[in-house]
Every structure is written in C-alpha cells, then in structure tokens.
Protein backbone atom coordinates (compact mmCIF):
# COMPACT_ATOMS: atom_id res chain seq x y z
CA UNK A 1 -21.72 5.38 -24.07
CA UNK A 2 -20.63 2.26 -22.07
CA UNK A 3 -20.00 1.92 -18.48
CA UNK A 4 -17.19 0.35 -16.23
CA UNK A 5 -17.30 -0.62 -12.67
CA UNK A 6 -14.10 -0.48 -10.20
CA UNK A 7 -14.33 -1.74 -6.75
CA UNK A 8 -10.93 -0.57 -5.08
CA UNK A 9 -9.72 0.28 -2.11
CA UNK A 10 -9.51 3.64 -0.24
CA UNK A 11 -5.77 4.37 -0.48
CA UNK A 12 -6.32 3.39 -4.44
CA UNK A 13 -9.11 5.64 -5.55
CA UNK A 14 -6.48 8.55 -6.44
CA UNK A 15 -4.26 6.45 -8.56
CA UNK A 16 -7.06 4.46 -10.18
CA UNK A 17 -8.88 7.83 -11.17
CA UNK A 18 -5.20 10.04 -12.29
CA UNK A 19 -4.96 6.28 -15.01
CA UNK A 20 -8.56 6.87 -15.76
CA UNK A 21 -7.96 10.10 -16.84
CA UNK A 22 -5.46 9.58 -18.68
CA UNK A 23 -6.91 7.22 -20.85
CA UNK A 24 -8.90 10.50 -22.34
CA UNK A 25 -11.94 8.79 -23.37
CA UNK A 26 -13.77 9.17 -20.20
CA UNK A 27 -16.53 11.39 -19.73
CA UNK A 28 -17.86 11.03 -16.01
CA UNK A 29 -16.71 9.43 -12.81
CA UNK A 30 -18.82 8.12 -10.05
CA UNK A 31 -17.45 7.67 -6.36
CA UNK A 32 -19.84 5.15 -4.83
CA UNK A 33 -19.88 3.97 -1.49
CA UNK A 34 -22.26 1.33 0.14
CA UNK A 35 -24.36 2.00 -2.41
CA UNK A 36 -24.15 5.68 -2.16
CA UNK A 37 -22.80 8.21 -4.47
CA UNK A 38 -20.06 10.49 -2.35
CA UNK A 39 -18.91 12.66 -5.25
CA UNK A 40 -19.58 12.88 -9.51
CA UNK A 41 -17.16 14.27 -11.77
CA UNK A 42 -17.94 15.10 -14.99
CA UNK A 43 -14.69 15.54 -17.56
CA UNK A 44 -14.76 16.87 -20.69
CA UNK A 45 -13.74 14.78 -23.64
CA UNK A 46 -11.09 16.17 -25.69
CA UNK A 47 -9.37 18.03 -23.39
CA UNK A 48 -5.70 17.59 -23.59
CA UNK A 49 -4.45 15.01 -20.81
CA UNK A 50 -1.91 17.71 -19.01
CA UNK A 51 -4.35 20.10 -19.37
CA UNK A 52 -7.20 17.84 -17.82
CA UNK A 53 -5.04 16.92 -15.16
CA UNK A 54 -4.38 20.39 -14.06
CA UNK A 55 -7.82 21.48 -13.83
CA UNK A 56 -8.46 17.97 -12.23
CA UNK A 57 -6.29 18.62 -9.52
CA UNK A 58 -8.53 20.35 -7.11
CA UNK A 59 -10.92 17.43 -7.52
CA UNK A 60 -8.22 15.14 -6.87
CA UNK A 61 -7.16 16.45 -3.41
CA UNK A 62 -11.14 16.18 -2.81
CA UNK A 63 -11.20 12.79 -3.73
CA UNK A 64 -7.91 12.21 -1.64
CA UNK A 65 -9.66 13.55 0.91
CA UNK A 66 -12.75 11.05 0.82
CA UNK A 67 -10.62 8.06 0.27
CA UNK A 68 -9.18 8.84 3.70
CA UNK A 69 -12.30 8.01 5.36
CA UNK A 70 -13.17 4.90 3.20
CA UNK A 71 -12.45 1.23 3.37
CA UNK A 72 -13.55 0.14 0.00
CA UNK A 73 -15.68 1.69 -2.79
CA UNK A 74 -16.76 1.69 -6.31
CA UNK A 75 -15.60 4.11 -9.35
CA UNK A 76 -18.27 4.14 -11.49
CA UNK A 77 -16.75 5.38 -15.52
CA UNK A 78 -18.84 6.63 -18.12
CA UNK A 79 -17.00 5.83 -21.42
CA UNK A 80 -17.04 7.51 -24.84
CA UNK A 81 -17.44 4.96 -27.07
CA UNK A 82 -15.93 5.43 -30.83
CA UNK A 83 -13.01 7.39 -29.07
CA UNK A 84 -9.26 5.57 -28.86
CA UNK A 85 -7.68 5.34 -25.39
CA UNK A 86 -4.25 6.77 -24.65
CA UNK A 87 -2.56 3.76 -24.68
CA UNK A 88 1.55 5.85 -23.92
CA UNK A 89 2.70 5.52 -20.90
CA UNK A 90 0.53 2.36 -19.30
C-alpha cells in the first residue's frame, strides 16, 4: 500500500476527491486539516467507478460541506498498489 499527499484548497477538495475516485485504485481518503483529521473515508477496491460514485455521493455533499469552512487542507490517499489506474477520461 503506498500513500499520496494533496494539499489543496477548500473550493478544490470535491473535485480533487470525485478524480481520485475515479482512478479506482484507491482504498482510503484522509481529510486533514492543521494537522487534524476532519473526516476518513474508506472505499472499497473493485467497485465499479459509477457505482462507487453513487454510493459516494452522500460523502461527497459531506465533504462539500467541510470544504466550505476551510482555507486549505490536505487529502491524505491510501493506494492499492499492483492495481492499474483508470486512465479514460483524464
């Protein structure tokens, strides 16, 4: 498992985490601000990317939600190593 770091900004974290997503071989997302995890989201590998982003959805208008209220913060991204990304579409 490898991990990625993201420092965006708060109108960004959406978009930045719908690509993620897509790229199907991530397995948990980290929402850190000033040091401090606000929210963790654990997807399941192998899930269909429409599918994923449907059941995603509710944590999406969550994260929306906390982006409002933040400058800047970090997306933390637990990868699945030995998995392909989805490289369609990007």
């Amino acid at each position: 498992m490898t991990e990625e770091r993201f420092t965006v900004e708060g109108s960004e974290v959406v978009e930045k985490i719908k690509e993620l997503i897509h790229e199907g071989n991530v397995r948990r997302v980290r929402l850190i601000h000033k040091g401090r995890p606000l929210i963790d989201i654990p997807l399941t590998v192998g899930v269909p990317v429409a599918a994923a982003t449907v059941l995603a959805a509710p944590v999406l208008a969550a994260l929306a939600a906390i982006a409002a209220l933040v400058t800047e913060c970090t997306i933390e991204v637990e990868r699945v190593e030995g998995t392909t990304r989805d490289q369609g579409g990007s």
